[in-house]
PDB file of N, CA and C in Angstrom:
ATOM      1  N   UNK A   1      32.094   7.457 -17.127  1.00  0.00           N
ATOM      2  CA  UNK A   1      31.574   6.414 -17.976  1.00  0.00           C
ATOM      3  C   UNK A   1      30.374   6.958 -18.741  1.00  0.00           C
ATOM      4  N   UNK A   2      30.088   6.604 -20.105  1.00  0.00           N
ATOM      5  CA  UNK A   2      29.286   7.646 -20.888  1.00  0.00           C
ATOM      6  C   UNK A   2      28.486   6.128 -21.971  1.00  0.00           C
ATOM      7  N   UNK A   3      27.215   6.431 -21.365  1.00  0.00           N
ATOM      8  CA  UNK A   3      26.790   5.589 -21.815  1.00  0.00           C
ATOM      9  C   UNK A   3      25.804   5.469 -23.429  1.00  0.00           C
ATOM     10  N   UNK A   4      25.526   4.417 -24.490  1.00  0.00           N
ATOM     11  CA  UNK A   4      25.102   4.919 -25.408  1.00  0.00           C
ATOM     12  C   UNK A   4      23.919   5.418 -25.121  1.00  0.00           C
ATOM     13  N   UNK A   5      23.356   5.773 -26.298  1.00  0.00           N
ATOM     14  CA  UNK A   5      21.559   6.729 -26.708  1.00  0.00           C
ATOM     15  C   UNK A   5      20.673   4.951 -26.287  1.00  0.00           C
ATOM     16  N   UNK A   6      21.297   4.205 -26.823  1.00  0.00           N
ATOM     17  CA  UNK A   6      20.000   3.006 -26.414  1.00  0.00           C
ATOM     18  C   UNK A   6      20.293   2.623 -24.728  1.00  0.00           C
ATOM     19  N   UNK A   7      21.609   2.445 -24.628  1.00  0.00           N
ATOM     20  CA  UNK A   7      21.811   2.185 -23.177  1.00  0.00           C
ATOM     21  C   UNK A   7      20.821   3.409 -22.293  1.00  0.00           C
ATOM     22  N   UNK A   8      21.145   4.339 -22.167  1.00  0.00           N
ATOM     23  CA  UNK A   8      20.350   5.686 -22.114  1.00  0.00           C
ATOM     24  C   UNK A   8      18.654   5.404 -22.119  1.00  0.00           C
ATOM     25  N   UNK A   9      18.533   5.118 -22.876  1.00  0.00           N
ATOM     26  CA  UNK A   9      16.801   4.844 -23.220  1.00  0.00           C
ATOM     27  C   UNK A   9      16.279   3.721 -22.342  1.00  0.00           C
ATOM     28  N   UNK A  10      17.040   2.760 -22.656  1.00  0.00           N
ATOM     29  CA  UNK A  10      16.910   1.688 -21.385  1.00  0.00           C
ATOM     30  C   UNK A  10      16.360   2.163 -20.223  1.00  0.00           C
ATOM     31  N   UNK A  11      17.878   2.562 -19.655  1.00  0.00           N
ATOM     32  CA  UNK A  11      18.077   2.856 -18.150  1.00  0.00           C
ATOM     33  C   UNK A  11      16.639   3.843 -17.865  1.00  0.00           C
ATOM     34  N   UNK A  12      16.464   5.275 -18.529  1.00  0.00           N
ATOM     35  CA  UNK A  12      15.147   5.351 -18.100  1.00  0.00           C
ATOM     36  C   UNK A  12      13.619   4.716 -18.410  1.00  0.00           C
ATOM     37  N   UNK A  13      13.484   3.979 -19.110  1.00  0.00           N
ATOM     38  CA  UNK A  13      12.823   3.344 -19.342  1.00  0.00           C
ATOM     39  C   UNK A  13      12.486   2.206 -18.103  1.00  0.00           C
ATOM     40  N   UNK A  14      13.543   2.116 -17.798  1.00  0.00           N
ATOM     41  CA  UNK A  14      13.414   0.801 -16.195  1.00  0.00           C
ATOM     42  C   UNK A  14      13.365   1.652 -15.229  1.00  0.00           C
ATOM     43  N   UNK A  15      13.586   3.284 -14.909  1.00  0.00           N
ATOM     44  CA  UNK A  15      13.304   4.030 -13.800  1.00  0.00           C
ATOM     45  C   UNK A  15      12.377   4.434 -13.989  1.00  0.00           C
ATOM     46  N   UNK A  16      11.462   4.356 -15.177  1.00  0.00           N
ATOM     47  CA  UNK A  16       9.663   4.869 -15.361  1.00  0.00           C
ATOM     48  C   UNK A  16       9.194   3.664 -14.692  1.00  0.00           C
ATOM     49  N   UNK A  17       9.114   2.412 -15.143  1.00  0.00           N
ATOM     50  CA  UNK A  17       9.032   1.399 -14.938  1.00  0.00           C
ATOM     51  C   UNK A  17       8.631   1.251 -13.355  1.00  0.00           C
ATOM     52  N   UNK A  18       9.918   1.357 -12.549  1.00  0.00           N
ATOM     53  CA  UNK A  18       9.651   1.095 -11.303  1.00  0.00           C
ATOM     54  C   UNK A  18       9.747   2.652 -10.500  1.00  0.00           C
ATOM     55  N   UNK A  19       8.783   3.574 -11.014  1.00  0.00           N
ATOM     56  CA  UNK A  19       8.670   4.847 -10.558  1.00  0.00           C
ATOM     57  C   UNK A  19       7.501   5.104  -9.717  1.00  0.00           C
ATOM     58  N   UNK A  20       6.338   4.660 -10.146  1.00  0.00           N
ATOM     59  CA  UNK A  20       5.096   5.095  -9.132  1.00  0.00           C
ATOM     60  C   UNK A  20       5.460   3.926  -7.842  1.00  0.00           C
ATOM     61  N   UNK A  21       6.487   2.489  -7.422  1.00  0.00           N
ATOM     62  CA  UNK A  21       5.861   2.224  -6.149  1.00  0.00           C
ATOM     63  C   UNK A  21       7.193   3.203  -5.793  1.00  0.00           C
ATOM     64  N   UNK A  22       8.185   3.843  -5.901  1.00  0.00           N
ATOM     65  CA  UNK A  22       9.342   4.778  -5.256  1.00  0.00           C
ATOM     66  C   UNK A  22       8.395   6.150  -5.293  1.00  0.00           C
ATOM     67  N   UNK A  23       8.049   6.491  -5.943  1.00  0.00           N
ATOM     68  CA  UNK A  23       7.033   7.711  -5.437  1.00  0.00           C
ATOM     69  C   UNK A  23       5.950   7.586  -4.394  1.00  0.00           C
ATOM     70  N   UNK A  24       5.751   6.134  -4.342  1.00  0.00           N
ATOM     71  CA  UNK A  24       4.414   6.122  -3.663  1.00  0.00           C
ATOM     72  C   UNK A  24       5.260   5.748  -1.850  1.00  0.00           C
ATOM     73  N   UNK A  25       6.377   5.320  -1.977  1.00  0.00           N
ATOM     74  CA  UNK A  25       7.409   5.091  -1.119  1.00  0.00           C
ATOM     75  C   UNK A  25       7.683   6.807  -0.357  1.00  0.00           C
ATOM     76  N   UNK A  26       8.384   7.424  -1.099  1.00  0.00           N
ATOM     77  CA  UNK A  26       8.620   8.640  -0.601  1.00  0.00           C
ATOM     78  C   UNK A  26       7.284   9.954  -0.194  1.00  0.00           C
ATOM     79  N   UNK A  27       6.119   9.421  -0.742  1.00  0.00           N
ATOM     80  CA  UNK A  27       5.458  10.229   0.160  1.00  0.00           C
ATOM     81  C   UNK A  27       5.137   9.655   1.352  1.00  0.00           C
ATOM     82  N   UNK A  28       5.060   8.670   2.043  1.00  0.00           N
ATOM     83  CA  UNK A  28       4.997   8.250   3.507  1.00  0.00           C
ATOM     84  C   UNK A  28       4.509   7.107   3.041  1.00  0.00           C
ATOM     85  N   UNK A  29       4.707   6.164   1.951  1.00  0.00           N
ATOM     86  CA  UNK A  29       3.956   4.958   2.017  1.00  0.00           C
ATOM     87  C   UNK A  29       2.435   4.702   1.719  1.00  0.00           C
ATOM     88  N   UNK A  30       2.055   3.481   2.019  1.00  0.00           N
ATOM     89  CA  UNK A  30       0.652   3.675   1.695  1.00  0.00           C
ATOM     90  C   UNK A  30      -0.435   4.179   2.473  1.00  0.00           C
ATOM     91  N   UNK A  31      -1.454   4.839   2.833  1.00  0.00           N
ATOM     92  CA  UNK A  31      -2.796   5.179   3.634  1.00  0.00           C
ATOM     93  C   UNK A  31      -2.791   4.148   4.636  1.00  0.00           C
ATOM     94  N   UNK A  32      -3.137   3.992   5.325  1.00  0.00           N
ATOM     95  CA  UNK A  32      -3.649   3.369   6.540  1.00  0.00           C
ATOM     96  C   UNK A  32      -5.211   3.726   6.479  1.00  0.00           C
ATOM     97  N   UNK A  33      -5.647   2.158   6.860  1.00  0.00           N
ATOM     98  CA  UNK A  33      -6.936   1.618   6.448  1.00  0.00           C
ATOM     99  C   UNK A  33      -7.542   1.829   8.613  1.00  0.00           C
ATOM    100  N   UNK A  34      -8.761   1.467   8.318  1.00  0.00           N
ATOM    101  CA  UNK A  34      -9.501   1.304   9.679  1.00  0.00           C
ATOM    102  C   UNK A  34      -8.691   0.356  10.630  1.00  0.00           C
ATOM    103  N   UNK A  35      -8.453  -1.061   9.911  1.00  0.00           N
ATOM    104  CA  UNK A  35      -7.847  -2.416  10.677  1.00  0.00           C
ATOM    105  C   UNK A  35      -6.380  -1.615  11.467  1.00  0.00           C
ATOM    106  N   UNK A  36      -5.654  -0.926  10.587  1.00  0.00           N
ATOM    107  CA  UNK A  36      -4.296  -0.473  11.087  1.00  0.00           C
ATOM    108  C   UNK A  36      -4.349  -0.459  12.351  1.00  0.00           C
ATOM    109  N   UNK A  37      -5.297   1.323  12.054  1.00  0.00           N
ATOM    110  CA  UNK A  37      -5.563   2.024  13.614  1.00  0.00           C
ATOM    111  C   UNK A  37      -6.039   0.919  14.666  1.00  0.00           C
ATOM    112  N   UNK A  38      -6.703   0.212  14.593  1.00  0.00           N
ATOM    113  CA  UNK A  38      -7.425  -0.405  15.820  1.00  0.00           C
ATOM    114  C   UNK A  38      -6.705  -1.452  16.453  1.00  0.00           C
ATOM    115  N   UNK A  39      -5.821  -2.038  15.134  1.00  0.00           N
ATOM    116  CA  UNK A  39      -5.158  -3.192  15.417  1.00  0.00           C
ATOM    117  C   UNK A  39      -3.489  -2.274  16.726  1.00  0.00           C
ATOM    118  N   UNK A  40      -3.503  -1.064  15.637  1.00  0.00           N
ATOM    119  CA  UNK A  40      -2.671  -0.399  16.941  1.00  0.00           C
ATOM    120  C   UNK A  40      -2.544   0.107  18.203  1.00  0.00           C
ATOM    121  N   UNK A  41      -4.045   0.226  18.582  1.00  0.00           N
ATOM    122  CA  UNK A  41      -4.272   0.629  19.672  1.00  0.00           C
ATOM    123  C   UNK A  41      -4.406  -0.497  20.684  1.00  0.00           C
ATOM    124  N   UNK A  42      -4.938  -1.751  19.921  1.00  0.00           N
ATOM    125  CA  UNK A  42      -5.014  -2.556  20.917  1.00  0.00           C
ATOM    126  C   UNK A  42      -3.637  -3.231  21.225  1.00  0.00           C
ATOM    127  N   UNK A  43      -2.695  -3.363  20.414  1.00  0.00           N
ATOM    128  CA  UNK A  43      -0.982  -3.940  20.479  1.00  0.00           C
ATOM    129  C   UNK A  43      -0.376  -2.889  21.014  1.00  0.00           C
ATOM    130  N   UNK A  44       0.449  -3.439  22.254  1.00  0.00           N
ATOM    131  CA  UNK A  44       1.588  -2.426  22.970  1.00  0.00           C
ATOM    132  C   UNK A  44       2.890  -2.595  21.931  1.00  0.00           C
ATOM    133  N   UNK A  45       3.309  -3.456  21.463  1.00  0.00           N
ATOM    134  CA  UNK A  45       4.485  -3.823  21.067  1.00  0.00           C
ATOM    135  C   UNK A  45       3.889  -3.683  19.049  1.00  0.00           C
ATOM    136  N   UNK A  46       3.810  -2.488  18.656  1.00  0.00           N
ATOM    137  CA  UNK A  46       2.870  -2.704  17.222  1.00  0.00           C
ATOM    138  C   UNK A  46       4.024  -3.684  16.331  1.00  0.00           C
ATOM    139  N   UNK A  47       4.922  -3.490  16.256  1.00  0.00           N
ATOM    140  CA  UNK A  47       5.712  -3.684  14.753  1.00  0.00           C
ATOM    141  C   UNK A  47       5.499  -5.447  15.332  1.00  0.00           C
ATOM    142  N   UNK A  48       4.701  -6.541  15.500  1.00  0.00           N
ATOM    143  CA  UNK A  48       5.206  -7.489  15.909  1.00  0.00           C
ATOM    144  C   UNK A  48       4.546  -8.630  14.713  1.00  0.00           C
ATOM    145  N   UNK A  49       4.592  -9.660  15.394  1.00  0.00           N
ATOM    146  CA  UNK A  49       3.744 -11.143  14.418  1.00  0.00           C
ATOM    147  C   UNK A  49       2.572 -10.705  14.931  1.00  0.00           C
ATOM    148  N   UNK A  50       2.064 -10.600  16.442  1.00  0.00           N
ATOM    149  CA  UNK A  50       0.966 -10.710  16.474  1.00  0.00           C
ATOM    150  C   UNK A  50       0.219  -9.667  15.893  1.00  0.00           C
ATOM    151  N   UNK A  51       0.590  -8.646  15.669  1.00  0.00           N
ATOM    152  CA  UNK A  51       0.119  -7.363  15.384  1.00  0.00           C
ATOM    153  C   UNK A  51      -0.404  -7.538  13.857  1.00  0.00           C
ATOM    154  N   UNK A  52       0.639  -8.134  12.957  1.00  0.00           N
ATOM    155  CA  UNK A  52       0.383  -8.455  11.830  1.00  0.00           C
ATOM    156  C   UNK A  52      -0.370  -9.626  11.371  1.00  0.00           C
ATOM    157  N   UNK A  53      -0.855 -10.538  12.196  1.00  0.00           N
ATOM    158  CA  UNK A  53      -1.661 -11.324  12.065  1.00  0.00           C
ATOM    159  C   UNK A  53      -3.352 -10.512  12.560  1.00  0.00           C
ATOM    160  N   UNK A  54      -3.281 -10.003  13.218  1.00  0.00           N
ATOM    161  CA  UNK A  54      -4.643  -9.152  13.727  1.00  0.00           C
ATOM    162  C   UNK A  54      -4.896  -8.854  12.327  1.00  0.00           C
ATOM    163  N   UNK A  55      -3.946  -7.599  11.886  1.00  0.00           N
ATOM    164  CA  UNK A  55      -4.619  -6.782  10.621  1.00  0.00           C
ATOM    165  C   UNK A  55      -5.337  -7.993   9.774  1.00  0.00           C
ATOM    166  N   UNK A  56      -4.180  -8.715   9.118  1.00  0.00           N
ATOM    167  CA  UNK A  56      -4.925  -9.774   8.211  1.00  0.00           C
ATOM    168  C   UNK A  56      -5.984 -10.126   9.038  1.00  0.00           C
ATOM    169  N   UNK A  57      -6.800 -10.521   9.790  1.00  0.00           N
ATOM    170  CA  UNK A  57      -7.315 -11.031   9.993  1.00  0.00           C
ATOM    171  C   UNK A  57      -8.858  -9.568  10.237  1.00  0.00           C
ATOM    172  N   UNK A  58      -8.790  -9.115  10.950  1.00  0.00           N
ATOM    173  CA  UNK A  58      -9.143  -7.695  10.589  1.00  0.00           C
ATOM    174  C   UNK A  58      -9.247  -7.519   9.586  1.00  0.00           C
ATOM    175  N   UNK A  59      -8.647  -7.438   8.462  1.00  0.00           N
ATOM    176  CA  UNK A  59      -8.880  -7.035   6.929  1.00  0.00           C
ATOM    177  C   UNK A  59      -9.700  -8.088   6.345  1.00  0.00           C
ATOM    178  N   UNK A  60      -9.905  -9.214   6.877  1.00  0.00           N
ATOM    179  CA  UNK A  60     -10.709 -10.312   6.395  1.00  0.00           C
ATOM    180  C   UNK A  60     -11.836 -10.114   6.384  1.00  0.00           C
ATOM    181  N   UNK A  61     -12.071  -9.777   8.033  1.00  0.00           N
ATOM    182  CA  UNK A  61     -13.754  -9.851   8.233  1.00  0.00           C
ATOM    183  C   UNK A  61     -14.263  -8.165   8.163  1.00  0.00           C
ATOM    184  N   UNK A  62     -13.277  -7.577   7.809  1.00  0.00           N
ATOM    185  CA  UNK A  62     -13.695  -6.281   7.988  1.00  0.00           C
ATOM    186  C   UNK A  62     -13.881  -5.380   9.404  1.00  0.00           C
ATOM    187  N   UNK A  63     -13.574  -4.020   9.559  1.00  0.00           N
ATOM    188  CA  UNK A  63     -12.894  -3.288  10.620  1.00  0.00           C
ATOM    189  C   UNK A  63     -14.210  -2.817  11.473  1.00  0.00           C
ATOM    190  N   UNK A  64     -15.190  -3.134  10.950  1.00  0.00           N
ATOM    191  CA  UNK A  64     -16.461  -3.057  11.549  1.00  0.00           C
ATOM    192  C   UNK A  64     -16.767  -4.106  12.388  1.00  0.00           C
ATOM    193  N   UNK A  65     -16.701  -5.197  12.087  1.00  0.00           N
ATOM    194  CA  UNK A  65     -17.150  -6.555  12.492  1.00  0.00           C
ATOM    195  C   UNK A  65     -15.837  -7.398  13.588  1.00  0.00           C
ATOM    196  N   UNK A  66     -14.961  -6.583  13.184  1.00  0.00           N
ATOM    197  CA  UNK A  66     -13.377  -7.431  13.887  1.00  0.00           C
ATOM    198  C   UNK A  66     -12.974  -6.699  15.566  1.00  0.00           C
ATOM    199  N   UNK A  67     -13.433  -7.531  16.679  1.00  0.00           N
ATOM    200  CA  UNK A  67     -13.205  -7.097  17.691  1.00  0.00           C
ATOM    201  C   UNK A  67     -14.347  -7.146  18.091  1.00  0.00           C
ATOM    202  N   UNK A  68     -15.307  -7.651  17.990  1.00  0.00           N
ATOM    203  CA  UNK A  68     -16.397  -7.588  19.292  1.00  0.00           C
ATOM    204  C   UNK A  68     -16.973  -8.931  19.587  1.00  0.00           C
ATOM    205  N   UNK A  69     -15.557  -9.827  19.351  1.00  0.00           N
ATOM    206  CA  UNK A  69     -16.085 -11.025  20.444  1.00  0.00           C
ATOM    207  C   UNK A  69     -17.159 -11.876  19.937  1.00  0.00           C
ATOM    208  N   UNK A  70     -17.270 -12.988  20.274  1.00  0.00           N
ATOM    209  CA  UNK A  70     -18.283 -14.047  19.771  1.00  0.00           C
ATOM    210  C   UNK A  70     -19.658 -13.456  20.145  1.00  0.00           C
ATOM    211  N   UNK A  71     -20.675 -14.452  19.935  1.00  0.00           N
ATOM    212  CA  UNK A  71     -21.932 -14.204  20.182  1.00  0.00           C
ATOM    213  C   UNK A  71     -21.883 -14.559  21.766  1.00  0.00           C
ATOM    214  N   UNK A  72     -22.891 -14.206  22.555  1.00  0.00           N
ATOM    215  CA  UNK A  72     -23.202 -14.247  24.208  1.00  0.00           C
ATOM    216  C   UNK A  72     -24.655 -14.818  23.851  1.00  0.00           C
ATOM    217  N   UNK A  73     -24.520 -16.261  24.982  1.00  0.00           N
ATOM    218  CA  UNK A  73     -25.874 -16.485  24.855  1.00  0.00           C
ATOM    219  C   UNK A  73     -26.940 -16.223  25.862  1.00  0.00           C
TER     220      UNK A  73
END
């Protein structure tokens, strides 16, 4: 099947298009932030809901501040 010069132009034109998140795909995805790591060490079971609710929540307050528990009076 032999497609025209505009069909042609198209088609790469929509593989530029959606090219940097497939590149950014095939090198391993995105970086891993502070929340990741910590949120992984503390989850046995990582790939889960709860796991993914930590990060967000972790990413909220920030990877400094997330995990050390309320105030003690």
């Amino acid at each position: 099947m032999h497609l025209s010069k505009e069909s042609q132009k198209q088609r790469q034109s929509m593989i530029e298009y959606a090219s940097p998140n497939i590149k950014q795909m095939k090198k391993g995805g995105s970086k891993k932030d502070a929340c990741y790591h910590k949120v992984k060490r503390r989850y046995r079971v990582f790939p889960s809901a709860y796991a993914s609710g930590a990060i967000a929540k972790c990413r909220k307050v920030g990877a400094a501040n997330w995990g050390k528990g309320g105030k003690k009076k």
